[in-house]
C-alpha atoms as a PDB file:
ATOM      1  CA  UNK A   1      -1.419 -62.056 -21.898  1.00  0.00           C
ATOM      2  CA  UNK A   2       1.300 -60.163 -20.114  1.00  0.00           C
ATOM      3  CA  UNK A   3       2.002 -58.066 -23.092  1.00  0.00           C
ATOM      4  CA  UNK A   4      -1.769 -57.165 -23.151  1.00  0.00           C
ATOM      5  CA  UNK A   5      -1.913 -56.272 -19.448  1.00  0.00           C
ATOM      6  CA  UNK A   6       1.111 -54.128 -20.069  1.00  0.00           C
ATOM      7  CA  UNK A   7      -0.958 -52.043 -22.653  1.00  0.00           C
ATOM      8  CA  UNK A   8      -3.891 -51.529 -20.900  1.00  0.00           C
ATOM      9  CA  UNK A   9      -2.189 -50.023 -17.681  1.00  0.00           C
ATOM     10  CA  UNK A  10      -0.346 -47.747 -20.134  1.00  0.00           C
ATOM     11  CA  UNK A  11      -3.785 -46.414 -21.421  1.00  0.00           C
ATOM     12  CA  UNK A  12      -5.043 -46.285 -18.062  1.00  0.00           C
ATOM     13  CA  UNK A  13      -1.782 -44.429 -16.493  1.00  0.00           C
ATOM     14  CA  UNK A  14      -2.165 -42.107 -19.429  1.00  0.00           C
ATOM     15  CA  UNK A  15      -6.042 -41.319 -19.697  1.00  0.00           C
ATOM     16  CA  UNK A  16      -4.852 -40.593 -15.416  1.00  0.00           C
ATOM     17  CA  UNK A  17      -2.250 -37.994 -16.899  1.00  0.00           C
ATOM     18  CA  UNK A  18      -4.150 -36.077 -18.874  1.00  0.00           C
ATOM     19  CA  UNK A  19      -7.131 -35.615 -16.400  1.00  0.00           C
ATOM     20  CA  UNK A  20      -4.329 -34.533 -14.035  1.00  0.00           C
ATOM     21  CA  UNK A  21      -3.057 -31.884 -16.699  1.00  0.00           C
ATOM     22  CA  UNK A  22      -6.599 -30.134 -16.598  1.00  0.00           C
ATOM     23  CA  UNK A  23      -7.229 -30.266 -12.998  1.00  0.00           C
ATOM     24  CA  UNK A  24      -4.099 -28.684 -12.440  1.00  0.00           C
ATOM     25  CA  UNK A  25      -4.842 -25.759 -15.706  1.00  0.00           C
ATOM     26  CA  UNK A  26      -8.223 -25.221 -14.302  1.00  0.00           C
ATOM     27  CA  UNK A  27      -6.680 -24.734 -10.695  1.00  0.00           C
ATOM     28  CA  UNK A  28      -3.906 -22.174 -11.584  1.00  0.00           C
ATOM     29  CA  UNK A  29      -6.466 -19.939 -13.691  1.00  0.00           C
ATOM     30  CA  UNK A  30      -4.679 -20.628 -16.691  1.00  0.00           C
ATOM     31  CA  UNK A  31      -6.645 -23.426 -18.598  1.00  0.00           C
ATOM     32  CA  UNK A  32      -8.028 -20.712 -20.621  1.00  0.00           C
ATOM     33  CA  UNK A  33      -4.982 -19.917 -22.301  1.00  0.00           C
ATOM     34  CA  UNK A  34      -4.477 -23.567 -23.359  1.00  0.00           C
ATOM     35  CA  UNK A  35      -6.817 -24.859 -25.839  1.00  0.00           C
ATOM     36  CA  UNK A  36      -6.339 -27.305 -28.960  1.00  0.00           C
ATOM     37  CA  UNK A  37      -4.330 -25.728 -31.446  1.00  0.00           C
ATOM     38  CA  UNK A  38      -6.845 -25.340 -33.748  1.00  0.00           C
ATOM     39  CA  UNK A  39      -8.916 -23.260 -31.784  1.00  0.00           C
ATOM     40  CA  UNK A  40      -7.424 -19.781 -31.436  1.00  0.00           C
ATOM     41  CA  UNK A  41      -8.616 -18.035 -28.271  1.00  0.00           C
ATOM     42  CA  UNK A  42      -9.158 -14.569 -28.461  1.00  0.00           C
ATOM     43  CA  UNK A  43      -7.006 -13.800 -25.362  1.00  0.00           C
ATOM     44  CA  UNK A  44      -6.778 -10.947 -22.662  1.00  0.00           C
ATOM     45  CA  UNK A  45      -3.697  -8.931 -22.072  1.00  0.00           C
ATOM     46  CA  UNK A  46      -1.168 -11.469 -19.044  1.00  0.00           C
ATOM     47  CA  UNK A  47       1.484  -9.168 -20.088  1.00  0.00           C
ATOM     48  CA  UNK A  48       3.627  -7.203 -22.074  1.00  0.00           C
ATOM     49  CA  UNK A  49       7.120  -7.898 -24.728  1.00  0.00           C
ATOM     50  CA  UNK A  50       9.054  -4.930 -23.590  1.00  0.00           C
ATOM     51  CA  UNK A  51      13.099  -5.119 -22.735  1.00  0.00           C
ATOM     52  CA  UNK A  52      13.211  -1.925 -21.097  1.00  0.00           C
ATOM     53  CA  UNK A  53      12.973  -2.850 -17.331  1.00  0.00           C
ATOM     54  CA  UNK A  54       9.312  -1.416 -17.413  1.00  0.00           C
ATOM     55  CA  UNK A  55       6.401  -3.393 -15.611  1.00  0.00           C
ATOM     56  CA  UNK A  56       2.944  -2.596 -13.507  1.00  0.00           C
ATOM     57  CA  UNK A  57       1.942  -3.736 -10.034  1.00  0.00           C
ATOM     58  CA  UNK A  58      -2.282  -3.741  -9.852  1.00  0.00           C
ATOM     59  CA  UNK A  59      -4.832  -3.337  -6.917  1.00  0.00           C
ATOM     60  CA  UNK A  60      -8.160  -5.440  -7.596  1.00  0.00           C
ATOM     61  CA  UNK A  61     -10.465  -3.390  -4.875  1.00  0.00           C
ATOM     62  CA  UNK A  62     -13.255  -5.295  -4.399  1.00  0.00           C
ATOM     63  CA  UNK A  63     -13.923  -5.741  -0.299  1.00  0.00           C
ATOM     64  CA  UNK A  64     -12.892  -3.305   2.525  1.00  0.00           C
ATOM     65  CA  UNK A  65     -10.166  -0.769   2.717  1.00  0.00           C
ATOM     66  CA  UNK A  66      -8.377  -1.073   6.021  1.00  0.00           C
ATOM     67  CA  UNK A  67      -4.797  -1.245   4.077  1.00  0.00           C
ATOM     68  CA  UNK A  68      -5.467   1.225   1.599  1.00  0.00           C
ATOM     69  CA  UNK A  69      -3.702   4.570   3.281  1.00  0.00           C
ATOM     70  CA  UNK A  70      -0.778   2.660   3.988  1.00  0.00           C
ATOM     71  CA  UNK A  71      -0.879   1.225   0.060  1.00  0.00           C
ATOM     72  CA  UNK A  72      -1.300   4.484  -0.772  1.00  0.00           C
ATOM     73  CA  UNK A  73       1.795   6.306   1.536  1.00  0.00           C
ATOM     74  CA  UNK A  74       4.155   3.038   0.029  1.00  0.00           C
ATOM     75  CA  UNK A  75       3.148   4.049  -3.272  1.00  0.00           C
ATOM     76  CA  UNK A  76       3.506   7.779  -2.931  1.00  0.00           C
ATOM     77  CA  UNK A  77       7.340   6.945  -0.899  1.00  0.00           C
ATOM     78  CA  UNK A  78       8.986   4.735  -3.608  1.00  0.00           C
ATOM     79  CA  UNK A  79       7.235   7.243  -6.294  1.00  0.00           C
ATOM     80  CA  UNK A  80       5.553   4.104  -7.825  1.00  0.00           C
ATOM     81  CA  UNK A  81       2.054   4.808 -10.075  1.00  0.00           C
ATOM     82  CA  UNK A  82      -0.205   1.966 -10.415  1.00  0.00           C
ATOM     83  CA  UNK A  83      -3.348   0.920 -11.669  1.00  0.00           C
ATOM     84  CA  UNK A  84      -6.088  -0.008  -9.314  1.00  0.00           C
ATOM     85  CA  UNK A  85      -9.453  -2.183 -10.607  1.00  0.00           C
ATOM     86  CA  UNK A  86     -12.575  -1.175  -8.582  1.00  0.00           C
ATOM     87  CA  UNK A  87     -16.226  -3.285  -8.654  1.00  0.00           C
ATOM     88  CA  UNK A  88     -19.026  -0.887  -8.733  1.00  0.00           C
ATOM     89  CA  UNK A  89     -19.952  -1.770  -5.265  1.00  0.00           C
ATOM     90  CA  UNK A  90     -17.201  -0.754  -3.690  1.00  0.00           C
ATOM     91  CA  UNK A  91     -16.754   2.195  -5.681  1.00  0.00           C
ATOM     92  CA  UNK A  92     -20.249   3.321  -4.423  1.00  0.00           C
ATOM     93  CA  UNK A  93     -19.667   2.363  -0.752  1.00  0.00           C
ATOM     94  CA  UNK A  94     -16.318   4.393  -0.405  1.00  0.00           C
ATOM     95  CA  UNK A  95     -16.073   7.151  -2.870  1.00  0.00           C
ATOM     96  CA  UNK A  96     -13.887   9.183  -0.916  1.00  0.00           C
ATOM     97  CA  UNK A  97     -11.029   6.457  -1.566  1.00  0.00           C
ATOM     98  CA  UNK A  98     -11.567   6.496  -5.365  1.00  0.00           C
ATOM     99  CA  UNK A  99     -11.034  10.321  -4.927  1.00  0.00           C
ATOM    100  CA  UNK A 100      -8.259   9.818  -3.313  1.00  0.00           C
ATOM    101  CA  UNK A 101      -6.478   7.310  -5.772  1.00  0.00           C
ATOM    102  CA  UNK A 102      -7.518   9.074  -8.197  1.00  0.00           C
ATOM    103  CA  UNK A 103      -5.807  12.234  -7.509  1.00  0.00           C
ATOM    104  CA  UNK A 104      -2.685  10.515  -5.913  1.00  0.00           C
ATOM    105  CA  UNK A 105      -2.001  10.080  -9.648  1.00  0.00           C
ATOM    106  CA  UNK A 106      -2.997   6.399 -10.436  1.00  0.00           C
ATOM    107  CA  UNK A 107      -4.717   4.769 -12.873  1.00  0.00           C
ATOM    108  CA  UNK A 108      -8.538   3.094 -12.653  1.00  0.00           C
ATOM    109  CA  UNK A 109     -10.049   0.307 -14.037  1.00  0.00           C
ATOM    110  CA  UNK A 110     -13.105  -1.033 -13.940  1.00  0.00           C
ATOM    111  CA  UNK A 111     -13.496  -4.677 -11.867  1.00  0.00           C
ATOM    112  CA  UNK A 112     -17.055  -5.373 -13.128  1.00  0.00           C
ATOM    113  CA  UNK A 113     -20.219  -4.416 -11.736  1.00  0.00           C
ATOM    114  CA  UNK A 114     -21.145  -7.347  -9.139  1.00  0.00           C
ATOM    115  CA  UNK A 115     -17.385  -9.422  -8.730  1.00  0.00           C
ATOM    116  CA  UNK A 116     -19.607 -12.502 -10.917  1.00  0.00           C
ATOM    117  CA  UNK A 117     -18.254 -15.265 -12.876  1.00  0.00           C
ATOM    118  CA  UNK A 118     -18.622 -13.708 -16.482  1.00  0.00           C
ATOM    119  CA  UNK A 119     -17.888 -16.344 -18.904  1.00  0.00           C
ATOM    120  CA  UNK A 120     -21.423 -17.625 -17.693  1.00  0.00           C
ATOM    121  CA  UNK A 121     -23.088 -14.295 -19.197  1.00  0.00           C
ATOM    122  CA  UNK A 122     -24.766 -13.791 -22.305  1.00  0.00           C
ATOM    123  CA  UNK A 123     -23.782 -10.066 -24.211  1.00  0.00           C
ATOM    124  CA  UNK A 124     -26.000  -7.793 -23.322  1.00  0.00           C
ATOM    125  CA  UNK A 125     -25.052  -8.773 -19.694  1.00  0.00           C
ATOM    126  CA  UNK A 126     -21.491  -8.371 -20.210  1.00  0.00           C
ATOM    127  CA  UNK A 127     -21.981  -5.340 -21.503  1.00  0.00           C
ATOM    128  CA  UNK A 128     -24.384  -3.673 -18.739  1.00  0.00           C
ATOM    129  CA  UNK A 129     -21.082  -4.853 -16.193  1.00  0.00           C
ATOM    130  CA  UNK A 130     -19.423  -2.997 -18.142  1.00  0.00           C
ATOM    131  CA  UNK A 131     -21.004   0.127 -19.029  1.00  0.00           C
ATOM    132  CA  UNK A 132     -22.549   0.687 -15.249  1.00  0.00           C
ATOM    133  CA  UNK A 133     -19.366   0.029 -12.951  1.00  0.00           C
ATOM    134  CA  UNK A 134     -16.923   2.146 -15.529  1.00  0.00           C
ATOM    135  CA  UNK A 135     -19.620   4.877 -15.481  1.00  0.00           C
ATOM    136  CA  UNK A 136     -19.708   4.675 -11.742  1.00  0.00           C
ATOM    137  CA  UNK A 137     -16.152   5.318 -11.806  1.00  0.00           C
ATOM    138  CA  UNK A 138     -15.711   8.186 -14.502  1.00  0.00           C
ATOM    139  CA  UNK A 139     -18.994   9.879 -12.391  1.00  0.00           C
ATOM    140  CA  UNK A 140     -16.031  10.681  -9.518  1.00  0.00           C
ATOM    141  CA  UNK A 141     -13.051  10.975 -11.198  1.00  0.00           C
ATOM    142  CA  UNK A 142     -14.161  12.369 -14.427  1.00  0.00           C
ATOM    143  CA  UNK A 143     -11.303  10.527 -16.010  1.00  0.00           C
ATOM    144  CA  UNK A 144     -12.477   7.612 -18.716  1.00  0.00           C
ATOM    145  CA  UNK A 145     -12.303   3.992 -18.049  1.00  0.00           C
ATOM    146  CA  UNK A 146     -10.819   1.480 -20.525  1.00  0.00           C
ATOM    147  CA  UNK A 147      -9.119  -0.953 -18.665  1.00  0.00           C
ATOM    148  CA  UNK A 148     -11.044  -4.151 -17.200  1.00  0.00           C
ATOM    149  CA  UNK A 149     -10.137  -6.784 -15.005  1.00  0.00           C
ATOM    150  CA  UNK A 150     -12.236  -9.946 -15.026  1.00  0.00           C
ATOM    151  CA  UNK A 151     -13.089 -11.046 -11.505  1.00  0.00           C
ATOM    152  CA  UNK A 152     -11.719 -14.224 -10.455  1.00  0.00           C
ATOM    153  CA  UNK A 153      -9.607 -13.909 -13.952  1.00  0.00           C
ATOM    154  CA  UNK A 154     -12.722 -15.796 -15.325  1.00  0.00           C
ATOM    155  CA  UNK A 155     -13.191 -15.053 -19.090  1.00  0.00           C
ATOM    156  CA  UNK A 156     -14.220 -16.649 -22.404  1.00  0.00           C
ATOM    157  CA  UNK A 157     -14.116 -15.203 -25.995  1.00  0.00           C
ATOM    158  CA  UNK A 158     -17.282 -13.428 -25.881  1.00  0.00           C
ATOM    159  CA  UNK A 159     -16.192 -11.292 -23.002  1.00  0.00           C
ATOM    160  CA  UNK A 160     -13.137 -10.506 -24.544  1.00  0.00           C
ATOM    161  CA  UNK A 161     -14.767  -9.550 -27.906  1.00  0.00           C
ATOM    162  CA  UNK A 162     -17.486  -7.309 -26.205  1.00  0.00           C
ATOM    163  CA  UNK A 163     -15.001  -5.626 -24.109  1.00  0.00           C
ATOM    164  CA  UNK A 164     -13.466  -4.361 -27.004  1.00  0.00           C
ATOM    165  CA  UNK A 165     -16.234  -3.295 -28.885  1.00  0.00           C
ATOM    166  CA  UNK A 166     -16.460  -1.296 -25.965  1.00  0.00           C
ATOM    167  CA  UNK A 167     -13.212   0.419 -26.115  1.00  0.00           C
ATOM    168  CA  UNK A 168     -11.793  -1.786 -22.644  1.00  0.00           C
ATOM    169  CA  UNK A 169      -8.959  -3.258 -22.790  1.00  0.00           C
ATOM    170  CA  UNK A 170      -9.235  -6.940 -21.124  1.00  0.00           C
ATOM    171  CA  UNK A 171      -5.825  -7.182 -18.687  1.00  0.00           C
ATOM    172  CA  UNK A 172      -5.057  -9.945 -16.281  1.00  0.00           C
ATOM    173  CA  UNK A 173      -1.395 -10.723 -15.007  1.00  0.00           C
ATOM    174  CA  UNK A 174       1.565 -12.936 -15.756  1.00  0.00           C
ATOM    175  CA  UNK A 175       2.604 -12.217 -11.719  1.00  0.00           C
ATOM    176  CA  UNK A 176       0.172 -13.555  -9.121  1.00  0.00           C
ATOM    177  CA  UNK A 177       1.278 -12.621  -5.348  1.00  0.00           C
ATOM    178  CA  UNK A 178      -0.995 -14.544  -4.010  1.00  0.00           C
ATOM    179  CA  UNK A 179      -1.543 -12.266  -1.723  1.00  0.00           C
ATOM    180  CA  UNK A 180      -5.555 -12.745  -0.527  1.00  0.00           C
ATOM    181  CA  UNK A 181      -4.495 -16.152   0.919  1.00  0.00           C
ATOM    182  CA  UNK A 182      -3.126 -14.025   3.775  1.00  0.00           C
ATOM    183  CA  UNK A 183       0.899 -15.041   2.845  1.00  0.00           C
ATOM    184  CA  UNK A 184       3.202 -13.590   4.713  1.00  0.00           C
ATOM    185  CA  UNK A 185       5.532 -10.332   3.410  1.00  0.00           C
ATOM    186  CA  UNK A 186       8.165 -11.786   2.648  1.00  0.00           C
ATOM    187  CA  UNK A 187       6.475 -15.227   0.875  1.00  0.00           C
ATOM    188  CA  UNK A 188       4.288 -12.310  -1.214  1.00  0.00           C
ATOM    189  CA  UNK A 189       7.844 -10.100  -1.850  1.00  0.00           C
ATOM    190  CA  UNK A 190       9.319 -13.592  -2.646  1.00  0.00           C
ATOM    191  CA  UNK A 191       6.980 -14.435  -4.603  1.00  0.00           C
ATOM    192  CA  UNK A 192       6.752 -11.264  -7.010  1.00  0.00           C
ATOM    193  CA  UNK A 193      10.449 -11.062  -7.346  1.00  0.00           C
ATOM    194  CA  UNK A 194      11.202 -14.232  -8.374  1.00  0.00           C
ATOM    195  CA  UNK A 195       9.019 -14.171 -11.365  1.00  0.00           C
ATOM    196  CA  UNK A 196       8.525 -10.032 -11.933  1.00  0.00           C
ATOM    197  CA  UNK A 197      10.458  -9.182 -15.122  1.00  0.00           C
ATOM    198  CA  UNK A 198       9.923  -6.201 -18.015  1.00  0.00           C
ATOM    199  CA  UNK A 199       6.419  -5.951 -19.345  1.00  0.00           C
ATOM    200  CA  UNK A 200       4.928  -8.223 -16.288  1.00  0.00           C
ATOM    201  CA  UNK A 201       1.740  -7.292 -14.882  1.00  0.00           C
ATOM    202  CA  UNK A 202       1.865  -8.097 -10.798  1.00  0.00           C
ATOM    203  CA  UNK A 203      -1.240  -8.343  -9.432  1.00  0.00           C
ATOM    204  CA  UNK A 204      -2.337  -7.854  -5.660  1.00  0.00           C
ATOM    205  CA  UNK A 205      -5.332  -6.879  -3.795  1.00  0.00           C
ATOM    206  CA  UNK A 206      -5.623  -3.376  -1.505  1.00  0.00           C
ATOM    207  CA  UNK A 207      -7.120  -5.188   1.585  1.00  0.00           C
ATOM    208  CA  UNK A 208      -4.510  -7.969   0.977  1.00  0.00           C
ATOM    209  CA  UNK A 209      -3.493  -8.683   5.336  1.00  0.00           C
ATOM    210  CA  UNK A 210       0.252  -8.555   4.359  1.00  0.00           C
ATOM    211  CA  UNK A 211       0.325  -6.855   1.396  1.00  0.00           C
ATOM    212  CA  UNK A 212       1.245  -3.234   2.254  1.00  0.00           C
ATOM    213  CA  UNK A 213       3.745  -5.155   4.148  1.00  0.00           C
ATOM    214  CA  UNK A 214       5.142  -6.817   1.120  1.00  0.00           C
ATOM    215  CA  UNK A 215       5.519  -3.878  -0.691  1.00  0.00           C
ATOM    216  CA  UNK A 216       8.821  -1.943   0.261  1.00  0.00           C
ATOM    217  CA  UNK A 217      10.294  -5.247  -0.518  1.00  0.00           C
ATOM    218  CA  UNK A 218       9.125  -5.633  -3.908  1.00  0.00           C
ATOM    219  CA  UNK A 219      10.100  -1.870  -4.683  1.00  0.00           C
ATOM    220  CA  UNK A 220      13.325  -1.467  -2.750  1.00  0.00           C
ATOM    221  CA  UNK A 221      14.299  -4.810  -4.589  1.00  0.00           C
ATOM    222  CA  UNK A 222      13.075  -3.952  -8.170  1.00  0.00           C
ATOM    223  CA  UNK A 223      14.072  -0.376  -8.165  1.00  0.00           C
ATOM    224  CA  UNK A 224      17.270  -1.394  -7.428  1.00  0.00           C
ATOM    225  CA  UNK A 225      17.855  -3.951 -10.284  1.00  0.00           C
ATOM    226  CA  UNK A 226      16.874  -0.920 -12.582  1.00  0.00           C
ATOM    227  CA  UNK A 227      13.073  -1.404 -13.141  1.00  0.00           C
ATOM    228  CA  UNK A 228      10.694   1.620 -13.412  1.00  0.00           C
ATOM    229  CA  UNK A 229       6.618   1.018 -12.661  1.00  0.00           C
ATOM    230  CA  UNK A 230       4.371   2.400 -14.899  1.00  0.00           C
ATOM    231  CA  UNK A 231       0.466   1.840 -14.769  1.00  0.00           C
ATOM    232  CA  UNK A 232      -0.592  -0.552 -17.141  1.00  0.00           C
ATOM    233  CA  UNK A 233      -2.564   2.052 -19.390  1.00  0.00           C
ATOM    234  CA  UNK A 234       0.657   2.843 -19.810  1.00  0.00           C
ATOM    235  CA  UNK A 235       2.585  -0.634 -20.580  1.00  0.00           C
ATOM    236  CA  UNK A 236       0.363  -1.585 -22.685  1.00  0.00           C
ATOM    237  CA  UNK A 237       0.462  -0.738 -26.910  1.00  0.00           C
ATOM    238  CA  UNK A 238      -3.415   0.560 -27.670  1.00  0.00           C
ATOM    239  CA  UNK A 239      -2.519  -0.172 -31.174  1.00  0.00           C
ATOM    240  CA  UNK A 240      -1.059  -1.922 -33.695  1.00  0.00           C
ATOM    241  CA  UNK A 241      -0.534  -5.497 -31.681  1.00  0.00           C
ATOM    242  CA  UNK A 242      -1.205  -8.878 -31.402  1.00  0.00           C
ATOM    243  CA  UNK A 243      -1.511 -11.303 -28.399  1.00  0.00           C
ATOM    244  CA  UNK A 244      -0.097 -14.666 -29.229  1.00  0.00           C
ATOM    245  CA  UNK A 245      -1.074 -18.423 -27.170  1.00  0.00           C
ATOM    246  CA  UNK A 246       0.398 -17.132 -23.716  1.00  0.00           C
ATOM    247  CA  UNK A 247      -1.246 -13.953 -23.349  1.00  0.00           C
ATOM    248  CA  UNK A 248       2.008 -11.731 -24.721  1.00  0.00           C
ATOM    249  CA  UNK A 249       0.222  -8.779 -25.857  1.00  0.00           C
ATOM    250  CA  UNK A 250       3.219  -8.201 -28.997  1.00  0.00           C
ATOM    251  CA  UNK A 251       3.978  -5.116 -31.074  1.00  0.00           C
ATOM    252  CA  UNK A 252       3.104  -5.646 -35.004  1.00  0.00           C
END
């Protein structure tokens, strides 16, 4: 009888530790890079196998832009060109700051349309996200869009897929600052540094509270180890790759 007890609070206690697995994949926006092995996922780009000290910090632009001059001055100081993802909205409520990205020499990609959960969306929805907010964009800078960021870093197959029968390039990050839950500086900086290595994708948010504040640490600090920032049309292989189970995009 004891024996039998024994046994059932094992499958209990274990049944417990696998619904605490999935909470906790769900919750850190990577449960949709782990699936049963014989499913293979067809995966965005989380970052890059490179060995040559080059990596990309990101801008998601999606509300306000009370930071973004003094984004934009840190950038231009520590000579640092970045890639910045802009929703349609915002792109058509402050033009003059996609202008002025645009010719401070950094790279644009596309954020989606409306900022909506798009693994809920049938194709032909996907693809008028798509098609309207990069439009939107190439309209001002005359410069063509083929980099997309998933809001929320929400994604399935199908968006994925239609993306790049589009010509976009899905891209989400292997470095998350956690910046838009208003951290601190130096808990952002800390948190960027310990985990920022070559071919990682940082991402942060232009009306982040403490994020322009955060960013002559993460420079100062990575410059000085020997790493060079490139935006991520740039890190990135267009061709002739694979992404394997973590998100790796890989040279063939």
């Amino acid at each position: 009888m004891q024996c039998k007890t024994k046994r059932i609070l094992a499958f209990f206690l274990a049944i417990i530790s696998i619904i605490s697995c999935v909470i906790v994949l769900k919750t850190t926006g990577m449960y949709s890079v782990y699936t049963y092995s014989s499913n293979k996922r067809d995966l965005p780009i989380y970052c890059v196998d490179r060995k040559d000290s080059v990596l990309s910090i990101s801008f998601d632009c999606a509300w306000g832009v009370e930071y973004t001059d003094k984004i934009l001055d840190t950038l231009d100081f520590y000579k640092v060109k970045c890639t910045f993802f802009m929703t349609q909205f915002w792109v058509e409520k402050n033009p003059e700051y996609v202008e002025k990205i645009f010719e401070r020499g950094h790279e644009i990609g596309t954020h989606s349309r409306t900022h909506p959960y798009m693994s809920k969306m049938n194709k032909s929805e996907i693809e008028s996200e798509l098609k309207t907010s990069k439009e939107a964009i190439e309209k001002i800078t005359g410069r063509k869009v083929d980099l997309f960021r998933p809001p929320y870093g929400d994604y399935d197959d199908l968006l994925v897929s239609t993306a790049r029968e589009m010509g976009i390039y899905t891209i989400q990050w292997s470095v998350d600052s956690l910046d838009w839950k208003d951290l601190s500086a130096l808990e952002i900086a800390t948190r960027v540094l310990q985990k920022a290595k070559s071919g990682s994708i940082i991402l942060c948010h232009n009306n982040g509270l403490h994020t322009a504040e955060a960013l002559p640490l993460i420079f100062s600090a990575l410059q000085e180890k020997g790493f060079v920032f490139q935006p991520i049309g740039a890190l990135i292989y267009k061709e002739g790759y694979t992404v394997d189970h973590s998100g790796m995009q890989i040279k063939n």
